[in-house]
N, C-alpha and C. Protein backbone atom coordinates (compact mmCIF):
# COMPACT_ATOMS: atom_id res chain seq x y z
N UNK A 1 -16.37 41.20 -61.71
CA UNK A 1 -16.30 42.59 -61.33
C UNK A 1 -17.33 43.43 -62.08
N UNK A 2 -17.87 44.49 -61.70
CA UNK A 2 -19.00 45.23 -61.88
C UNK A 2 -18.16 46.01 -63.27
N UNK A 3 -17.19 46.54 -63.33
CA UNK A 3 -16.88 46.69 -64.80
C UNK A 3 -16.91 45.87 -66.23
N UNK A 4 -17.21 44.61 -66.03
CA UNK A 4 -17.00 43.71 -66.85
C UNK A 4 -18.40 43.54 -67.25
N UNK A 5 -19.52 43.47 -66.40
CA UNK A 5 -20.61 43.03 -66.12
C UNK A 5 -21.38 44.71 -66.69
N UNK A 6 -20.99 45.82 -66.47
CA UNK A 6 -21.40 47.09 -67.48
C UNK A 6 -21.12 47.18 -69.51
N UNK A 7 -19.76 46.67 -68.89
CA UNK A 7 -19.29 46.69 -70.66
C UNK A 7 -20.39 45.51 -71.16
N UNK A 8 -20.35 44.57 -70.53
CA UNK A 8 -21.33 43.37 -71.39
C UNK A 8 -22.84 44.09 -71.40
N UNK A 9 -23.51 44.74 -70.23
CA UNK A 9 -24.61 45.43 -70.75
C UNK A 9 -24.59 46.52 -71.94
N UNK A 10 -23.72 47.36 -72.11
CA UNK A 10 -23.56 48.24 -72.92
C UNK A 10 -23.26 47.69 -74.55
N UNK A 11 -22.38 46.21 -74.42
CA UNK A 11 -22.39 45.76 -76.00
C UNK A 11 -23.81 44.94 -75.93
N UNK A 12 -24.16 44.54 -75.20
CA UNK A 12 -25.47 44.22 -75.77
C UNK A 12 -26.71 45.37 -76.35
N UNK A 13 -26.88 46.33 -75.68
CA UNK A 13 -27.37 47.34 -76.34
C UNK A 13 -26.58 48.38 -77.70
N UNK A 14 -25.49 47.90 -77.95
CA UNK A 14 -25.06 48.87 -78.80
C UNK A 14 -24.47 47.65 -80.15
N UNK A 15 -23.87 46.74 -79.39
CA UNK A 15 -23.43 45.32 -80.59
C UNK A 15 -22.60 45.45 -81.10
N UNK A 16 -21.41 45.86 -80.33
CA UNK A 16 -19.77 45.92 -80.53
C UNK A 16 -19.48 44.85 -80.53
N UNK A 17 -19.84 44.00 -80.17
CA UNK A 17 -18.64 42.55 -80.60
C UNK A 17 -19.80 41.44 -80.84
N UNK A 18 -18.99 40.83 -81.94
CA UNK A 18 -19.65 39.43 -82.62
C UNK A 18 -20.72 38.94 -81.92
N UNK A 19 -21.18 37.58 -82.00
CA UNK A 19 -22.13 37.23 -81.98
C UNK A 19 -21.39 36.15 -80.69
N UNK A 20 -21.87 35.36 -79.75
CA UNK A 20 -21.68 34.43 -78.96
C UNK A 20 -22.40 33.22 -79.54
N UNK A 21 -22.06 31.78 -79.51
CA UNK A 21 -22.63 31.08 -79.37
C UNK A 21 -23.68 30.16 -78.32
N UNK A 22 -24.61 29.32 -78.16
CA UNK A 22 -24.77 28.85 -77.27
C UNK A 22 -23.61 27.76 -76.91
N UNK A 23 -23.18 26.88 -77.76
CA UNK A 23 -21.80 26.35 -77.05
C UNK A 23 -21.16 26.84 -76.55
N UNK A 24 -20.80 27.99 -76.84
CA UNK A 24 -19.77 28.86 -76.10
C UNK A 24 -20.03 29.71 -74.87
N UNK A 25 -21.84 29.69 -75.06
CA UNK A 25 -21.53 30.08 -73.52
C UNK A 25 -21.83 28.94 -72.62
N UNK A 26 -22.37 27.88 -73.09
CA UNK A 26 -22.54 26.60 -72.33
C UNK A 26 -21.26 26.16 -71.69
N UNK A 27 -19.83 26.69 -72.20
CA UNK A 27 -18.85 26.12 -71.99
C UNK A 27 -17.96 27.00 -71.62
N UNK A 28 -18.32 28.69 -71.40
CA UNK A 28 -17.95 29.21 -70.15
C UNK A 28 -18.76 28.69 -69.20
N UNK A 29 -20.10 28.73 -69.28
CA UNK A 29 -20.71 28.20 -67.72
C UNK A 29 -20.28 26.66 -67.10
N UNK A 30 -19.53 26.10 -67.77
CA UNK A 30 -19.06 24.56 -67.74
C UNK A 30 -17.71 25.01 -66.68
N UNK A 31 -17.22 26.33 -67.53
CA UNK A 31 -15.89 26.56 -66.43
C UNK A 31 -15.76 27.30 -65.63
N UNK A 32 -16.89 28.48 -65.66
CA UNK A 32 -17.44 29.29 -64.17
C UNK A 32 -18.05 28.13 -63.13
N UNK A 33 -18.46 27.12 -63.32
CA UNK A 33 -18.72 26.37 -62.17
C UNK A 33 -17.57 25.33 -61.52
N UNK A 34 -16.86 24.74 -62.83
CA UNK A 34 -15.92 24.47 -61.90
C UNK A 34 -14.54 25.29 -61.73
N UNK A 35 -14.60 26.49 -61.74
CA UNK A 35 -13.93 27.29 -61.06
C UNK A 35 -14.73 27.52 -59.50
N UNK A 36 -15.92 27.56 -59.56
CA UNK A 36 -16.22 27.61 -58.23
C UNK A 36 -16.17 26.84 -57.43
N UNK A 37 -16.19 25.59 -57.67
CA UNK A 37 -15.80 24.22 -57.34
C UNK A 37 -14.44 24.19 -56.97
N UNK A 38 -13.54 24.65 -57.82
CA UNK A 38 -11.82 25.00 -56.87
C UNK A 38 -11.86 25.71 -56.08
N UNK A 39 -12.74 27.02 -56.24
CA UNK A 39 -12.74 27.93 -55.38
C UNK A 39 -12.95 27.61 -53.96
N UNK A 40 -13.65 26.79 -53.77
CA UNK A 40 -14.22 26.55 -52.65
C UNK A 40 -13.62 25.29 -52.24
N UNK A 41 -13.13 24.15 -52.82
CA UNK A 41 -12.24 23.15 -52.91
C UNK A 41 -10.60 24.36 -52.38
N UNK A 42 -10.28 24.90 -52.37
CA UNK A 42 -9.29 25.64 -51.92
C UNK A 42 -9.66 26.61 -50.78
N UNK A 43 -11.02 27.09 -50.64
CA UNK A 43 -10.64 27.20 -49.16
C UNK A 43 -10.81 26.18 -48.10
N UNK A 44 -11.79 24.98 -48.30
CA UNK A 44 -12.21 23.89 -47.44
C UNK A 44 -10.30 23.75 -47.14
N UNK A 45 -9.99 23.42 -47.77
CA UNK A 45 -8.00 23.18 -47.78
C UNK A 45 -6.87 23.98 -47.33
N UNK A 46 -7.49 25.18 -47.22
CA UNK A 46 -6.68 26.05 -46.33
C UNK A 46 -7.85 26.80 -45.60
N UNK A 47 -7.64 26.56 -44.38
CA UNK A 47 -8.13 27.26 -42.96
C UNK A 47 -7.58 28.89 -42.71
N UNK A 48 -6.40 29.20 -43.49
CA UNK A 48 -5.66 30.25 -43.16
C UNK A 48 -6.64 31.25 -45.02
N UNK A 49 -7.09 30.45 -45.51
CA UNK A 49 -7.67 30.91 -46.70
C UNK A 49 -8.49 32.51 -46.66
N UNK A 50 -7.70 33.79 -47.11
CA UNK A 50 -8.43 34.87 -46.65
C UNK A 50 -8.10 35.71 -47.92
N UNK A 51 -9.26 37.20 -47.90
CA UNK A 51 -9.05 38.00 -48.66
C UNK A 51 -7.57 38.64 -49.19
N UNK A 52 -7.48 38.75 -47.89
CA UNK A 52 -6.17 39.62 -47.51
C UNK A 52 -4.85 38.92 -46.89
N UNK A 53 -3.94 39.19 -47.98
CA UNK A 53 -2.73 38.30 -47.48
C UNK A 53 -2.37 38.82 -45.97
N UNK A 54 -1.88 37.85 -44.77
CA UNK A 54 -1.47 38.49 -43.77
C UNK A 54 -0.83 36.97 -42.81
N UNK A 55 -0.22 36.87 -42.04
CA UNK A 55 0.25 35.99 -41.28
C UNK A 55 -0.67 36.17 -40.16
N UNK A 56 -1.40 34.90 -39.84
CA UNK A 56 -2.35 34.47 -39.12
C UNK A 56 -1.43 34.15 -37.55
N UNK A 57 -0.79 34.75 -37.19
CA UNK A 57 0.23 34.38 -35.67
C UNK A 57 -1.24 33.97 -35.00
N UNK A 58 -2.34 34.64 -34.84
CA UNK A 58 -3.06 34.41 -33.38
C UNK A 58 -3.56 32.70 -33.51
N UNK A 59 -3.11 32.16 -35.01
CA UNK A 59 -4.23 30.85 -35.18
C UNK A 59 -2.94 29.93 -35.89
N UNK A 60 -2.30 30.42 -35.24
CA UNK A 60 -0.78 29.51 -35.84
C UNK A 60 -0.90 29.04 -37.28
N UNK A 61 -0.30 30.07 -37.56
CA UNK A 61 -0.57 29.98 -39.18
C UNK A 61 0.66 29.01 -40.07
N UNK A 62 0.08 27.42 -40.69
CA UNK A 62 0.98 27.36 -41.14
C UNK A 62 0.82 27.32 -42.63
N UNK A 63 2.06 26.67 -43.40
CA UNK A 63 1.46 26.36 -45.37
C UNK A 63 0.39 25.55 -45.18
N UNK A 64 -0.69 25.71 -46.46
CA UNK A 64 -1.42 24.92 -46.45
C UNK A 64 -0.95 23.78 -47.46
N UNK A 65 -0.76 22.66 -47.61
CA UNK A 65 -0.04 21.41 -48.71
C UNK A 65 -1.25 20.62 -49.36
N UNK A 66 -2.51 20.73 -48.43
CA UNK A 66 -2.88 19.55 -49.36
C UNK A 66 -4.58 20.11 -50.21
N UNK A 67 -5.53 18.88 -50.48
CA UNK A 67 -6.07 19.55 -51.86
C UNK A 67 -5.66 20.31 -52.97
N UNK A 68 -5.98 20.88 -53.56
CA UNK A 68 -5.45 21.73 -54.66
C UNK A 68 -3.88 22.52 -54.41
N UNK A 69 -3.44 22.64 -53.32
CA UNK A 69 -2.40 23.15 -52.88
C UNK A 69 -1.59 22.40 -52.94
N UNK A 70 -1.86 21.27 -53.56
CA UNK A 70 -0.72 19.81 -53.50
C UNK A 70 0.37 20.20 -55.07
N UNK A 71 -0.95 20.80 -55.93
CA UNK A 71 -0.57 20.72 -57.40
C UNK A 71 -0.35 22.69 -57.68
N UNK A 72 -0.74 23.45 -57.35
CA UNK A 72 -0.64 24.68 -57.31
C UNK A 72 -0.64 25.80 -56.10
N UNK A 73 -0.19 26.85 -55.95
CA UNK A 73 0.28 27.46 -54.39
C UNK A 73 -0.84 28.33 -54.61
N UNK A 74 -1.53 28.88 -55.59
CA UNK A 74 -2.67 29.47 -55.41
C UNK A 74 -4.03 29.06 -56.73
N UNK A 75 -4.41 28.05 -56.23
CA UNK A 75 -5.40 27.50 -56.69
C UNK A 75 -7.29 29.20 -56.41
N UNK A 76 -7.13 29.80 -55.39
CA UNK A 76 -8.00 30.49 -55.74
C UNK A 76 -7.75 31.56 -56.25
N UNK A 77 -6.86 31.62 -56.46
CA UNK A 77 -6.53 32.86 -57.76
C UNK A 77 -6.65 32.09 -58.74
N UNK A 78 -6.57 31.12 -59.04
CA UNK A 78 -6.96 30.85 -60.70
C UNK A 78 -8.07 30.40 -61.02
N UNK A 79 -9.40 29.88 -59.34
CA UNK A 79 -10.87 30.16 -59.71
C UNK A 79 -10.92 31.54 -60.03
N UNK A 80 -10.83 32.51 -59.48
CA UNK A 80 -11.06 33.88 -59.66
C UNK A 80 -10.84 34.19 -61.11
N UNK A 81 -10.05 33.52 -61.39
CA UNK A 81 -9.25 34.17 -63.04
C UNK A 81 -10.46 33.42 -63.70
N UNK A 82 -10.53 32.25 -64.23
CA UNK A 82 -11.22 31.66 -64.50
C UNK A 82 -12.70 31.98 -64.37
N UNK A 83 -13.60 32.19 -63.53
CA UNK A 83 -14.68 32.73 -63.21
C UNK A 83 -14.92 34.63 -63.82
N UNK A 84 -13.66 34.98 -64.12
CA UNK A 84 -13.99 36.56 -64.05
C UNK A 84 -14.03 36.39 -66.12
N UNK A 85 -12.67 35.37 -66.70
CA UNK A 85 -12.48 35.02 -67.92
C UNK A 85 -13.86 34.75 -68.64
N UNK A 86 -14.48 33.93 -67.87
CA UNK A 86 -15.96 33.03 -68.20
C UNK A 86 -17.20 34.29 -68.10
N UNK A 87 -17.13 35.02 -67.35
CA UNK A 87 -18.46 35.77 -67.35
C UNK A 87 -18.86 37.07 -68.60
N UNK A 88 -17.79 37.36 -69.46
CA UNK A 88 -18.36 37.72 -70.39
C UNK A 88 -18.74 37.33 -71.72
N UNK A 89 -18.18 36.05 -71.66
CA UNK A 89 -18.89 34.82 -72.38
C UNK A 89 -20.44 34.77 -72.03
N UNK A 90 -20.26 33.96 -70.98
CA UNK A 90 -22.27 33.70 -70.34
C UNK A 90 -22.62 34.94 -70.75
N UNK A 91 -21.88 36.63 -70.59
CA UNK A 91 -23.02 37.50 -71.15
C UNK A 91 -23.05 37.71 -72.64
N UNK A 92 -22.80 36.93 -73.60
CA UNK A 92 -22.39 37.13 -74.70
C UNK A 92 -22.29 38.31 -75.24
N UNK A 93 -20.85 38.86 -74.69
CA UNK A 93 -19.83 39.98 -74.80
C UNK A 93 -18.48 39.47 -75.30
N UNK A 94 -18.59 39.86 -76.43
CA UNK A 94 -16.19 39.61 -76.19
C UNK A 94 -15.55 40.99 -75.86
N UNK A 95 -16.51 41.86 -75.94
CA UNK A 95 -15.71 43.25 -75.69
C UNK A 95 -15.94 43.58 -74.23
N UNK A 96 -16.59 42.81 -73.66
CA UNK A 96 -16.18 42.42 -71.92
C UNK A 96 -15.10 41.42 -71.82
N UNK A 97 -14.61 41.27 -72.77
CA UNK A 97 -13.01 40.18 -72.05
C UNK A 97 -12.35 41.34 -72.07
N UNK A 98 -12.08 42.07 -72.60
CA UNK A 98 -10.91 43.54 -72.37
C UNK A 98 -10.80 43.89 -70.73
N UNK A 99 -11.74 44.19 -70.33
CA UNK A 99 -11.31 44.55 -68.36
C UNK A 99 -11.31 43.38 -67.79
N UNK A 100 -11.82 41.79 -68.39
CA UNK A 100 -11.49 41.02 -67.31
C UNK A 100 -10.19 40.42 -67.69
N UNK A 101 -9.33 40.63 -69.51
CA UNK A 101 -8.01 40.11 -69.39
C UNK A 101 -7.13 40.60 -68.26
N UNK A 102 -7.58 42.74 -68.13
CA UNK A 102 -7.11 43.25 -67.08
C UNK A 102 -7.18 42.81 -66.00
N UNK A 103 -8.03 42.28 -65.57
CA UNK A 103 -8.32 41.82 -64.29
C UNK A 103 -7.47 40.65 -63.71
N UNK A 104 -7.44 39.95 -64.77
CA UNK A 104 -6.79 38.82 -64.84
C UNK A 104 -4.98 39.14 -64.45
N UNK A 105 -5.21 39.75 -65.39
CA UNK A 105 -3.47 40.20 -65.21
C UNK A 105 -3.25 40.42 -63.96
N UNK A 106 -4.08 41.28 -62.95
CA UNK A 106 -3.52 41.93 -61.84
C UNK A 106 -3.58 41.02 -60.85
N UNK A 107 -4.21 39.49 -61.08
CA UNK A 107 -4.58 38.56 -60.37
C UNK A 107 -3.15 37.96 -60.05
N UNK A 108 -2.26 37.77 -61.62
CA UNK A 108 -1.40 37.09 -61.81
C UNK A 108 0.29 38.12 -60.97
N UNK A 109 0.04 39.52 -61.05
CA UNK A 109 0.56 40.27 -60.49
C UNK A 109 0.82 40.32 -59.13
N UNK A 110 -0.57 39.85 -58.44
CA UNK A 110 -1.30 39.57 -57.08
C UNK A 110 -0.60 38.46 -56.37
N UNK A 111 -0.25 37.57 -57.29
CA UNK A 111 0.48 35.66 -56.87
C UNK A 111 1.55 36.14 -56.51
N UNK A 112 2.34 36.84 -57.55
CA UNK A 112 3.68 36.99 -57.14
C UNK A 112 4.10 37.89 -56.31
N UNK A 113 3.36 39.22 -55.54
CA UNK A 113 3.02 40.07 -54.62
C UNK A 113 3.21 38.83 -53.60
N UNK A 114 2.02 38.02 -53.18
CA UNK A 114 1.79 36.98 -52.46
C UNK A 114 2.95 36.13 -51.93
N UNK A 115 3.71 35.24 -53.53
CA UNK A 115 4.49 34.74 -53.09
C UNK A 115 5.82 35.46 -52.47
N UNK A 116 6.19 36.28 -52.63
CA UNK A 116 7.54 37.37 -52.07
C UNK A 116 7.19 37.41 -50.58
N UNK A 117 5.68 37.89 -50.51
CA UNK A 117 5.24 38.03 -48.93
C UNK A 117 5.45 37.08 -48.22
N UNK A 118 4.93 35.87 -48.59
CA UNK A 118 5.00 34.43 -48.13
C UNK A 118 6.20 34.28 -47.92
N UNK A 119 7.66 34.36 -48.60
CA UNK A 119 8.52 33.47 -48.51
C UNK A 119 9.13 34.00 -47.55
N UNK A 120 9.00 35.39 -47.87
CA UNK A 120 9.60 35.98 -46.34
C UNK A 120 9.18 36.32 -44.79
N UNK A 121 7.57 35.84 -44.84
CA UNK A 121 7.18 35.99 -43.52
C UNK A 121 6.36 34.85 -43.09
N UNK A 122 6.40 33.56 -43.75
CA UNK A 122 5.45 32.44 -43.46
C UNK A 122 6.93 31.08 -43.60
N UNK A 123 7.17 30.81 -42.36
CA UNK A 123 8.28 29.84 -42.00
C UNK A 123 7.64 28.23 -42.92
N UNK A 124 8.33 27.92 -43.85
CA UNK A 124 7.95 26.36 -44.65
C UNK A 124 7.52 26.61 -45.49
N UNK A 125 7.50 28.13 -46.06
CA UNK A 125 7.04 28.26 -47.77
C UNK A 125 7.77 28.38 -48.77
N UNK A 126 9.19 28.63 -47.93
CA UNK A 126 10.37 28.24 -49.38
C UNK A 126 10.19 26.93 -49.61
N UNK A 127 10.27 26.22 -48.61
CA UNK A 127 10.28 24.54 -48.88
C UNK A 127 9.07 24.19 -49.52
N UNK A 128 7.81 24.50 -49.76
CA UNK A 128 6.68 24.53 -50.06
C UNK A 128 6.93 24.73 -51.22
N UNK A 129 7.82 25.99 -52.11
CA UNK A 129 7.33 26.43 -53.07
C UNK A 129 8.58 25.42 -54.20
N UNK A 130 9.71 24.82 -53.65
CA UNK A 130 10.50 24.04 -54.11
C UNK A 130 9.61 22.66 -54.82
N UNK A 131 8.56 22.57 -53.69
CA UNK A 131 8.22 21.16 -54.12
C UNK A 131 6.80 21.14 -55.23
N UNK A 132 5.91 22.37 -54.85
CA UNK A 132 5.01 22.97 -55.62
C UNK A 132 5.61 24.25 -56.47
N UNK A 133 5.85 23.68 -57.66
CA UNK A 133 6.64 24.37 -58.24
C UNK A 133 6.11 25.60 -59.11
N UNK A 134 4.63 25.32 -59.24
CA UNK A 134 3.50 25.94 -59.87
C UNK A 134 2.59 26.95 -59.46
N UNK A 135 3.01 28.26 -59.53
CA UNK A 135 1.75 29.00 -59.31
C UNK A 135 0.90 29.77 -59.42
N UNK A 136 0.27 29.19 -60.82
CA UNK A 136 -1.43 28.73 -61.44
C UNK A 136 -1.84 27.93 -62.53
N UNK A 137 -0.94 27.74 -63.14
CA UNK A 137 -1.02 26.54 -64.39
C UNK A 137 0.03 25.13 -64.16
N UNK A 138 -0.97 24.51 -63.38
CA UNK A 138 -0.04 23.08 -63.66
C UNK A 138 0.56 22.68 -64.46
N UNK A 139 2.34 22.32 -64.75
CA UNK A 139 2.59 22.19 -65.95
C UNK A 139 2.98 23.60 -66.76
N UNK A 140 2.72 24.43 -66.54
CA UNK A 140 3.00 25.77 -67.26
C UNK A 140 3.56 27.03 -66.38
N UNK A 141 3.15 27.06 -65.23
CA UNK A 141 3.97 28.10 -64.54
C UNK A 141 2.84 28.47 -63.22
């Protein structure tokens, strides 16, 4: 997001926060790519895959189960998280993680918006969400 991507120009000209390493940003860019790699690994996997939550009736919309959707119910919300986490690293900023923890948060806010919508207007996503129990940290919630 263009807020995240200002604050990192602005601590670089002014030098509010520490110093970055090159490991460290070698190893956000290690996980901005394969966040994009899910990202896109999750929509190839859902056809119904869109900005905007909405029930697809004209294209018979059903759950999507498999790829990344096997192990998590929203695998591109957690490229997004991941990719937004990572970019003020690559700009070696930590005082650009402040609007993208925000960001992050509203992502995680966003799932559960999502899932409420889902369960009540997409027929096979209670059963979906019984068996995928996870949604964004495999193993954690």
């Amino acid at each position: 997001p263009l807020i995240t991507v200002i604050i990192a120009g602005l601590d670089q000209r002014y030098g509010w926060s520490g110093e970055v390493t090159f490991w460290q940003q070698l190893t956000a860019l290690l996980f901005f790519l394969a966040a994009g790699l899910l990202g896109a690994w999750a929509m190839a996997a859902n056809r119904f895959f869109s900005a905007t939550v909405r029930i697809q009736n004209d294209r018979e919309h059903i759950v999507a189960k498999g790829g990344p959707y096997r192990v998590i119910r929203h695998p591109g919300y957690l490229a997004g998280m991941i990719s937004i986490l990572a970019t003020p690293v690559m700009l070696e900023s930590l005082t650009a993680l402040i609007p993208a923890l925000l960001i992050a948060a509203i992502y995680i806010i966003r799932t559960a918006l999502e899932d409420s919508f889902l369960e009540k207007n997409l027929p096979g996503y209670q059963d979906y969400q019984s068996k995928v129990q996870y949604r964004l940290f495999p193993g954690i919630w």
